[in-house]
PDB file of N, CA and C in Angstrom:
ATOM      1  N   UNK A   1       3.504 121.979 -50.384  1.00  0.00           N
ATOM      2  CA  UNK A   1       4.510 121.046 -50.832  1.00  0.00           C
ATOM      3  C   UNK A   1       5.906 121.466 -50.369  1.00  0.00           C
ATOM      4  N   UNK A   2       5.891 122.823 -50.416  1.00  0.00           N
ATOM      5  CA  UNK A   2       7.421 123.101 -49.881  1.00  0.00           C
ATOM      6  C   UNK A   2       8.069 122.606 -48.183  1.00  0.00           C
ATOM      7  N   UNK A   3       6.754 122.401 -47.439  1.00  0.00           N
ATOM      8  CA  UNK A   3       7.122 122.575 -46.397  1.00  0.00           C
ATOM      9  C   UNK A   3       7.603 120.724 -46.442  1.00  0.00           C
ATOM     10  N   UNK A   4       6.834 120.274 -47.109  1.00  0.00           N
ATOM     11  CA  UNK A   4       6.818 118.473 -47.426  1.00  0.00           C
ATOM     12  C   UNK A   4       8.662 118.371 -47.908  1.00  0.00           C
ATOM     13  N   UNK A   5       9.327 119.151 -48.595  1.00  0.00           N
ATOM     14  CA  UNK A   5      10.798 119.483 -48.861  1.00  0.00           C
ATOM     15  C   UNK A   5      11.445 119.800 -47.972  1.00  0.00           C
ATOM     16  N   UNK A   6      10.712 120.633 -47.293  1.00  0.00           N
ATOM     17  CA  UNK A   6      11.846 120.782 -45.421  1.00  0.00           C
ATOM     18  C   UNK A   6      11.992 120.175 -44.693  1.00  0.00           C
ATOM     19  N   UNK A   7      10.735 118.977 -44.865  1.00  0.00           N
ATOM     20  CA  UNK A   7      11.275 118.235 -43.758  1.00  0.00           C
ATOM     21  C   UNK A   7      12.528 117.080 -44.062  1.00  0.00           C
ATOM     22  N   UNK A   8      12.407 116.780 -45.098  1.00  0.00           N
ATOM     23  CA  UNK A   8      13.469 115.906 -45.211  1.00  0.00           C
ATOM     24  C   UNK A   8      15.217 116.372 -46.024  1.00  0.00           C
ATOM     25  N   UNK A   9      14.821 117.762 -45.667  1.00  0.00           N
ATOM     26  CA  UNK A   9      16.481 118.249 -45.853  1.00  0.00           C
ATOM     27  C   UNK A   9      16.737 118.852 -43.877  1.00  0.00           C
ATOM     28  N   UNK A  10      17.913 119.360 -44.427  1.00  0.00           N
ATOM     29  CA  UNK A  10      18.369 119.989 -43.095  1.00  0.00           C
ATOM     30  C   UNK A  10      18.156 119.002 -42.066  1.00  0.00           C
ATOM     31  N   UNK A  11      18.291 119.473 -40.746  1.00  0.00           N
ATOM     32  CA  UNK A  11      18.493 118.986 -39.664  1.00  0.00           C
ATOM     33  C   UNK A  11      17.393 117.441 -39.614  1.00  0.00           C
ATOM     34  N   UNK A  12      16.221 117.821 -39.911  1.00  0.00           N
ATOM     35  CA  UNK A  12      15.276 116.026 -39.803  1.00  0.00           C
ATOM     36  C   UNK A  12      16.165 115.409 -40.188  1.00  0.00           C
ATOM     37  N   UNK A  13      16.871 115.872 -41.600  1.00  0.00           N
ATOM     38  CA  UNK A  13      17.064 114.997 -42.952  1.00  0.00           C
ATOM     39  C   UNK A  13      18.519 114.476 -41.839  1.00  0.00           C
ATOM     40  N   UNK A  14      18.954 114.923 -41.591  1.00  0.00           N
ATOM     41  CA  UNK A  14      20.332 114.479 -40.500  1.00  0.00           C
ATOM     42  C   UNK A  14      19.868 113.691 -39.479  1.00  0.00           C
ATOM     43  N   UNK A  15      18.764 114.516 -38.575  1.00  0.00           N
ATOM     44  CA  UNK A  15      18.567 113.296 -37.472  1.00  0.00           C
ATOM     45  C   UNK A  15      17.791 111.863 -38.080  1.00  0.00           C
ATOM     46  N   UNK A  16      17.354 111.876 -39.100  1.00  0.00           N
ATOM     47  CA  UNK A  16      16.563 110.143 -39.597  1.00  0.00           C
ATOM     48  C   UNK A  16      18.099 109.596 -40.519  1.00  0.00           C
ATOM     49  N   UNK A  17      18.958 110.304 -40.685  1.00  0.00           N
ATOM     50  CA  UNK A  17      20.209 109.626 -41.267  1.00  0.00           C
ATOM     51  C   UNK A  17      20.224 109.820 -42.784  1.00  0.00           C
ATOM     52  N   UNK A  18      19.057 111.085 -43.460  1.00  0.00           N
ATOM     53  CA  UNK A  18      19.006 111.027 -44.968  1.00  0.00           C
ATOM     54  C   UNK A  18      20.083 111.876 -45.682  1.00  0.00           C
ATOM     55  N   UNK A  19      20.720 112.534 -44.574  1.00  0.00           N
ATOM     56  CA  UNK A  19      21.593 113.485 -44.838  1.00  0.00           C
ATOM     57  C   UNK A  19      22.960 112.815 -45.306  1.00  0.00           C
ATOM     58  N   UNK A  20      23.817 114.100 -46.239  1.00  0.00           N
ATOM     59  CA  UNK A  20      25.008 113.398 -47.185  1.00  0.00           C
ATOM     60  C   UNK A  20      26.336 114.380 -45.893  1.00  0.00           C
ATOM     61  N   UNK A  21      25.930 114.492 -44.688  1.00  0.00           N
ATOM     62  CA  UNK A  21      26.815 115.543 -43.719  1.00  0.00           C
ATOM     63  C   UNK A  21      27.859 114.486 -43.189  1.00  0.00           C
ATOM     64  N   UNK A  22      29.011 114.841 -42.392  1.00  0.00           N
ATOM     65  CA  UNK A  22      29.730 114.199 -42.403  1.00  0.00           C
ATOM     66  C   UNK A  22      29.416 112.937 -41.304  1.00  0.00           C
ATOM     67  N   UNK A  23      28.337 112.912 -40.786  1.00  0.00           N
ATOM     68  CA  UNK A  23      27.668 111.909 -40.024  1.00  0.00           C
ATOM     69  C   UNK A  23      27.127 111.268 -40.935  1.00  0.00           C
ATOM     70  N   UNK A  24      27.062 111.231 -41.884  1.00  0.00           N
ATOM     71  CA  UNK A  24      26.345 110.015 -42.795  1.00  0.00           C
ATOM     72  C   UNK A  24      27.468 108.687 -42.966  1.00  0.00           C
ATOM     73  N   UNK A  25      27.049 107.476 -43.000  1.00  0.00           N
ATOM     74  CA  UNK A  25      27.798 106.577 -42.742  1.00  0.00           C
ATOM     75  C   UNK A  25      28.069 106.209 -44.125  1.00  0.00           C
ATOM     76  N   UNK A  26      29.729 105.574 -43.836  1.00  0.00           N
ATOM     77  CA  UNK A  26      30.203 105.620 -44.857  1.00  0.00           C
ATOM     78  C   UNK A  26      30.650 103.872 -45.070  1.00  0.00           C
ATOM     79  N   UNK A  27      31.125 103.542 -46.092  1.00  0.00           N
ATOM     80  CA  UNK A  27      31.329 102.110 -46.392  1.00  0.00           C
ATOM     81  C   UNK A  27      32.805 101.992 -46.398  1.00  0.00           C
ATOM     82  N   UNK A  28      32.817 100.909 -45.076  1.00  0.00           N
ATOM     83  CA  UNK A  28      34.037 100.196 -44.913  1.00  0.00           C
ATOM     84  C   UNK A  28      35.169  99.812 -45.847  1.00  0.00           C
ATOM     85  N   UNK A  29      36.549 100.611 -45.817  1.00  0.00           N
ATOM     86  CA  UNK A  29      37.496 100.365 -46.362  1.00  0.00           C
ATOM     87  C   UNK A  29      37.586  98.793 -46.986  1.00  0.00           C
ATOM     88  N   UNK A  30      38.064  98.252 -48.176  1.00  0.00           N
ATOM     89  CA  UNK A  30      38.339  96.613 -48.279  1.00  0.00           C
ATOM     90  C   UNK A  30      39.284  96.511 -47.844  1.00  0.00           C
ATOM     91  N   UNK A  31      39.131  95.040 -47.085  1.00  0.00           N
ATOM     92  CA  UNK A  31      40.358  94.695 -46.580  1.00  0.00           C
ATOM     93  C   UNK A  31      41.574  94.491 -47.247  1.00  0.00           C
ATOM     94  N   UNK A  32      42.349  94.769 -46.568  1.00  0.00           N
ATOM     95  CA  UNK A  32      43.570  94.225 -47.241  1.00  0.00           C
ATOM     96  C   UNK A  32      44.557  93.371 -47.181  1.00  0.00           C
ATOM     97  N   UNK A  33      45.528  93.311 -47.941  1.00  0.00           N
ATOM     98  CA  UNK A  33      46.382  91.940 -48.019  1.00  0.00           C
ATOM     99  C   UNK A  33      47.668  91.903 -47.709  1.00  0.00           C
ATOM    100  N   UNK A  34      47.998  90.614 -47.143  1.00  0.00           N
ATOM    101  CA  UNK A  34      49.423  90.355 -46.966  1.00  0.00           C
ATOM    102  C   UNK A  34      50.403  89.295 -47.257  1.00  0.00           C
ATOM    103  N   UNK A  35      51.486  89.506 -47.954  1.00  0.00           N
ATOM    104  CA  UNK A  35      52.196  87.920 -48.362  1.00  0.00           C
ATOM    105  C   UNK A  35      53.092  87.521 -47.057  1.00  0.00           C
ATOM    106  N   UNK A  36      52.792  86.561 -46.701  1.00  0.00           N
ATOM    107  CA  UNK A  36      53.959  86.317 -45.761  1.00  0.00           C
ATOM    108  C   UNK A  36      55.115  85.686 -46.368  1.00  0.00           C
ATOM    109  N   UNK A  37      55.787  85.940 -45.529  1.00  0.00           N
ATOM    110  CA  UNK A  37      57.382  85.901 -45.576  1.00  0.00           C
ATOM    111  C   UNK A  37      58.036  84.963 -44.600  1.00  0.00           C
ATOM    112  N   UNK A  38      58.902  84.669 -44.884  1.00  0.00           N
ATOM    113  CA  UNK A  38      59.636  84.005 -44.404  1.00  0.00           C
ATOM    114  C   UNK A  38      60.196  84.158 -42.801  1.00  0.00           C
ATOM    115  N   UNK A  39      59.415  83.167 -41.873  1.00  0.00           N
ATOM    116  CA  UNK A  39      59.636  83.803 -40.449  1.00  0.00           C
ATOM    117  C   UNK A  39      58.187  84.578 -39.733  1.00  0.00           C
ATOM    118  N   UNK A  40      57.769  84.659 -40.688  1.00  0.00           N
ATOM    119  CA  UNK A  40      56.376  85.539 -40.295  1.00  0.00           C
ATOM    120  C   UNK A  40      55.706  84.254 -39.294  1.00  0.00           C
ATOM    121  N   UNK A  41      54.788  84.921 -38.434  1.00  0.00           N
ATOM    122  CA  UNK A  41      54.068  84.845 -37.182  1.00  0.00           C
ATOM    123  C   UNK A  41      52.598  85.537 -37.335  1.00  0.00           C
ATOM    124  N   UNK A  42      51.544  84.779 -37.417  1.00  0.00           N
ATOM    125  CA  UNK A  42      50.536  85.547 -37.039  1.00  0.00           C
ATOM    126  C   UNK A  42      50.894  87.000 -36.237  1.00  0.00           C
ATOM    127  N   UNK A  43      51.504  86.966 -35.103  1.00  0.00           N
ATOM    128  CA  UNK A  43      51.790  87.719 -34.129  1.00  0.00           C
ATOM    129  C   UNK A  43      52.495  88.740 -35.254  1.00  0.00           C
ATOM    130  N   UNK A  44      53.401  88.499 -35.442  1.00  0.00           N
ATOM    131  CA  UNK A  44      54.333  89.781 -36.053  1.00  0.00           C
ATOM    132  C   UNK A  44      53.619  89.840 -37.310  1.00  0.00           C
ATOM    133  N   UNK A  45      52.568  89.646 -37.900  1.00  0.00           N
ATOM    134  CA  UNK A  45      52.132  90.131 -39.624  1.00  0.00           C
ATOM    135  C   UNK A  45      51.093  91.406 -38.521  1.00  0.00           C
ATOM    136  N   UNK A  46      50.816  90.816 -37.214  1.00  0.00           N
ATOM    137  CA  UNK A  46      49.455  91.839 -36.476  1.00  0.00           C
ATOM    138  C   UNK A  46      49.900  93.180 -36.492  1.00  0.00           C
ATOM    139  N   UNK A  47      51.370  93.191 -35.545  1.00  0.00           N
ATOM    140  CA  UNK A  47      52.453  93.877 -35.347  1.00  0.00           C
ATOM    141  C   UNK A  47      52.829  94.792 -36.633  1.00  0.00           C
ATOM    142  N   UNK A  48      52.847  94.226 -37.345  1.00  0.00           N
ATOM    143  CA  UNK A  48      53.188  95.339 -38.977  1.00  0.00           C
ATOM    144  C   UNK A  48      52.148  95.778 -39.148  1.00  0.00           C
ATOM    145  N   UNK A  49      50.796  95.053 -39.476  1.00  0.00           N
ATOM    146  CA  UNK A  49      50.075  96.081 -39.911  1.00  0.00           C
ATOM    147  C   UNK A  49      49.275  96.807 -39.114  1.00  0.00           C
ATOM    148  N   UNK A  50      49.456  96.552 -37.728  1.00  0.00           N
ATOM    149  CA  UNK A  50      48.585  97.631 -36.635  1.00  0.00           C
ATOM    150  C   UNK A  50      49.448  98.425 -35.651  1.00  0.00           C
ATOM    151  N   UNK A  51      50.221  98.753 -35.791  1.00  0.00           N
ATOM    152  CA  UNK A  51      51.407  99.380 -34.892  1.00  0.00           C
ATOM    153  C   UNK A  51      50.745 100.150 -34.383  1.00  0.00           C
ATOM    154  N   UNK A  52      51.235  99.403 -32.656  1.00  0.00           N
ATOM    155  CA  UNK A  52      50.872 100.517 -31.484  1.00  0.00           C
ATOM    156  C   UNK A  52      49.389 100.281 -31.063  1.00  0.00           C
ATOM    157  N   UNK A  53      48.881  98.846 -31.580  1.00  0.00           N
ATOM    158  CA  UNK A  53      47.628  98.311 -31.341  1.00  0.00           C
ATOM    159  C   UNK A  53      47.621  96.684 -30.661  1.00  0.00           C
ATOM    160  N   UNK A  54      47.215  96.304 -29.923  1.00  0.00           N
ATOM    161  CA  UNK A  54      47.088  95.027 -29.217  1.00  0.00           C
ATOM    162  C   UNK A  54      46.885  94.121 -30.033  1.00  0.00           C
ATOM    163  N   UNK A  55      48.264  93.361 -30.688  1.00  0.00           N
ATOM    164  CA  UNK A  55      48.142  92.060 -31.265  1.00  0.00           C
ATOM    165  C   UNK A  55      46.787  91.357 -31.234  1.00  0.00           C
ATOM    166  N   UNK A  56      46.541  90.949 -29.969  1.00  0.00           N
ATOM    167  CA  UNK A  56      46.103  89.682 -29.989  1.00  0.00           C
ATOM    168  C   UNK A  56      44.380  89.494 -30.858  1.00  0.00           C
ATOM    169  N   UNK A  57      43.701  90.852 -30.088  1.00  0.00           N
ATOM    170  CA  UNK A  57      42.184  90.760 -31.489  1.00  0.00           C
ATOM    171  C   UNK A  57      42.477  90.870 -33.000  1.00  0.00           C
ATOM    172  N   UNK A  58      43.607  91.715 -33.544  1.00  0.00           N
ATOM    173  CA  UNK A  58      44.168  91.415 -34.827  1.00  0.00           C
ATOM    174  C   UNK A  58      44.108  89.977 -35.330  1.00  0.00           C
ATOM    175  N   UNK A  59      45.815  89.178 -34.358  1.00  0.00           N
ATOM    176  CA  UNK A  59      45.825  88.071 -34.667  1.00  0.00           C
ATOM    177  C   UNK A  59      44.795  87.142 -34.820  1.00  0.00           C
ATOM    178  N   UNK A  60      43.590  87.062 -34.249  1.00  0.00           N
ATOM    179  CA  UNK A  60      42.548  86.527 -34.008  1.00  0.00           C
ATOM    180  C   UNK A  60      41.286  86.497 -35.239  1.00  0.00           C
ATOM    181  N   UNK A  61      41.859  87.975 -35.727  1.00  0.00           N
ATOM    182  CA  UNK A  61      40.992  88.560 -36.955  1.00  0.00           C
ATOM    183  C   UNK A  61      41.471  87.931 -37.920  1.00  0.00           C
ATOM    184  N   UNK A  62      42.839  88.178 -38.218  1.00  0.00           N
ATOM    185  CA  UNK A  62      43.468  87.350 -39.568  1.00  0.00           C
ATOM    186  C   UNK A  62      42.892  85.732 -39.706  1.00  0.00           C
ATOM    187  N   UNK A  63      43.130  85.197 -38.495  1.00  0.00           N
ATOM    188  CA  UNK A  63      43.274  83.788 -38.597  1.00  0.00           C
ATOM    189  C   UNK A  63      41.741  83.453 -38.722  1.00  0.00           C
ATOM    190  N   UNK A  64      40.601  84.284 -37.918  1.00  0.00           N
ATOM    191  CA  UNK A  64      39.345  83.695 -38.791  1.00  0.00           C
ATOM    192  C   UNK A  64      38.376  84.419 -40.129  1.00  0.00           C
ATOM    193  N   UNK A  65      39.356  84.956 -40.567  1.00  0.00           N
ATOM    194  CA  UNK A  65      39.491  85.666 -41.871  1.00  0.00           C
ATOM    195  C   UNK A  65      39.792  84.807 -43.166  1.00  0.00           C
ATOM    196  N   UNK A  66      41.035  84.250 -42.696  1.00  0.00           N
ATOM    197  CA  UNK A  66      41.795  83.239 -43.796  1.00  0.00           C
ATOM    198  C   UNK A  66      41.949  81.550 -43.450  1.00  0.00           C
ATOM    199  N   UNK A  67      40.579  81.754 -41.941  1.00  0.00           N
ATOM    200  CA  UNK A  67      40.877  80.055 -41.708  1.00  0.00           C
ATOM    201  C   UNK A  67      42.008  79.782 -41.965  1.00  0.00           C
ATOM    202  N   UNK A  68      43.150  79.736 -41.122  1.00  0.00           N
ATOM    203  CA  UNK A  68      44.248  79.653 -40.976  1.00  0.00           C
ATOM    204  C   UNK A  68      44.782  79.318 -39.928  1.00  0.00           C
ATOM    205  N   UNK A  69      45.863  77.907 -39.910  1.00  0.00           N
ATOM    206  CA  UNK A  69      46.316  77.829 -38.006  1.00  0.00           C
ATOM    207  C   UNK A  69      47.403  78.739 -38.064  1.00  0.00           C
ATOM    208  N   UNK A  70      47.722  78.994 -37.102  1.00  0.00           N
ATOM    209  CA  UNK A  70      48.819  80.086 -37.031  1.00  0.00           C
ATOM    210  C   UNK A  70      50.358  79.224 -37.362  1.00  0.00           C
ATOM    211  N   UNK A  71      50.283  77.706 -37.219  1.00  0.00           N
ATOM    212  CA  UNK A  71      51.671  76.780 -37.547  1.00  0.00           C
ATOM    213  C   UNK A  71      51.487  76.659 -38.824  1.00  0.00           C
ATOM    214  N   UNK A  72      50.839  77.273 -39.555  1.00  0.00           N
ATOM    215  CA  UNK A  72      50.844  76.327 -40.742  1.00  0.00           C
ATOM    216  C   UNK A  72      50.908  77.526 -42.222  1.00  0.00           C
ATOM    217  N   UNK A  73      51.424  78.836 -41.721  1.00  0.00           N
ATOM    218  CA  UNK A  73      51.884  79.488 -42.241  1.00  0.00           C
ATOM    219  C   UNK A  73      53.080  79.259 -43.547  1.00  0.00           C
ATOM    220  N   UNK A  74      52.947  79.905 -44.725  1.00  0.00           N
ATOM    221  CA  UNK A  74      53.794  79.164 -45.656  1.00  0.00           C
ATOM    222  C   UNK A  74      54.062  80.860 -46.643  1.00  0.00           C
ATOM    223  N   UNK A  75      55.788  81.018 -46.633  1.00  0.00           N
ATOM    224  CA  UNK A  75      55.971  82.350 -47.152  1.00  0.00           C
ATOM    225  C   UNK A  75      55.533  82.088 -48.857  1.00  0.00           C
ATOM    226  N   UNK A  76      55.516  83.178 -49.315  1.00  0.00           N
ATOM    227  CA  UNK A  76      54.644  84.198 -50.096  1.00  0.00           C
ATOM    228  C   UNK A  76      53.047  83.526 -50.377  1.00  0.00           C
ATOM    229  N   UNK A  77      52.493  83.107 -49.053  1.00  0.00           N
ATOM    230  CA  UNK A  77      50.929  82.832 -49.342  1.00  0.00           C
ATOM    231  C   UNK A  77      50.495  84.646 -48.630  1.00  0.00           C
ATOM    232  N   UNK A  78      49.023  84.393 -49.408  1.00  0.00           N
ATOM    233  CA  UNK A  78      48.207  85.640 -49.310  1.00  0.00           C
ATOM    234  C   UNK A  78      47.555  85.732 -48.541  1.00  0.00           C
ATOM    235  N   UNK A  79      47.114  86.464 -46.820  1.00  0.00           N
ATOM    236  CA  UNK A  79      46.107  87.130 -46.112  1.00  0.00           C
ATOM    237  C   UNK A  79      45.483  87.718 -46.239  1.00  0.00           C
ATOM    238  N   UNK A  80      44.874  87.763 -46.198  1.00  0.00           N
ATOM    239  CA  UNK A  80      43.191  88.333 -45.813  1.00  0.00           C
ATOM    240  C   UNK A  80      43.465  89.548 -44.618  1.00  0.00           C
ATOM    241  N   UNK A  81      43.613  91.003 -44.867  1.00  0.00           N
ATOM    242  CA  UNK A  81      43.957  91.582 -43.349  1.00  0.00           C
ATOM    243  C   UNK A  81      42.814  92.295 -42.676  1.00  0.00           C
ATOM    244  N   UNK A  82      41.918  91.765 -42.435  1.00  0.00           N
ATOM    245  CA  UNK A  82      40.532  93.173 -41.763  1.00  0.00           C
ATOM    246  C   UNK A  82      40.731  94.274 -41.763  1.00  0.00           C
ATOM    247  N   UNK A  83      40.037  94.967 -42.337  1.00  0.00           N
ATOM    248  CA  UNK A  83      40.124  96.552 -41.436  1.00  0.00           C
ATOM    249  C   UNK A  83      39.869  96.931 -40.360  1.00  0.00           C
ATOM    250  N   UNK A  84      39.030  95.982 -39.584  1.00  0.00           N
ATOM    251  CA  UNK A  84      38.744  95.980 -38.460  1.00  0.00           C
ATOM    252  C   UNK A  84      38.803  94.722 -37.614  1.00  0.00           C
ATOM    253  N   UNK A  85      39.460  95.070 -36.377  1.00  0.00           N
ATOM    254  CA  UNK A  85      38.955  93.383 -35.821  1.00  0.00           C
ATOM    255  C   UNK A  85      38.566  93.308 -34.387  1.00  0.00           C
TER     256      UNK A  85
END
């Protein structure tokens, strides 16, 4: 029976994914939110919250996130921001 315990710790237990090591996958941050403001742009809400990252898959994320046209933006409504996009 013991050996029936080795296999599913240590290294197996890592390569089939049973392992708690830092390769074990972890659950996606919730997304988060944004009020727009006055003047806001799809483009520039991307711009704030991804700095130093390519607008345009952001922008793309928000808007089919919150079904949203990008003209029809209205300040202090709430976004939807991916964690990923």
């Amino acid at each position: 029976m013991a050996g029936a315990i080795w296999l599913v710790s240590g290294p197996v237990a890592e390569a089939v994914g049973l392992g708690d090591g830092p390769e074990a996958p972890r659950a996606a941050p919730p997304p988060s939110t944004y009020v727009v403001r006055a003047g806001d742009t799809l483009w520039s809400i991307a711009v704030d919250v991804r700095p130093g990252v390519d607008p345009r898959p952001v922008v793309d994320a928000i808007a089919r996130a919150n079904d949203v046209d990008p003209a029809s933006l209205v300040p202090g409504q709430e976004l939807v921001v991916p964690t990923s996009s």
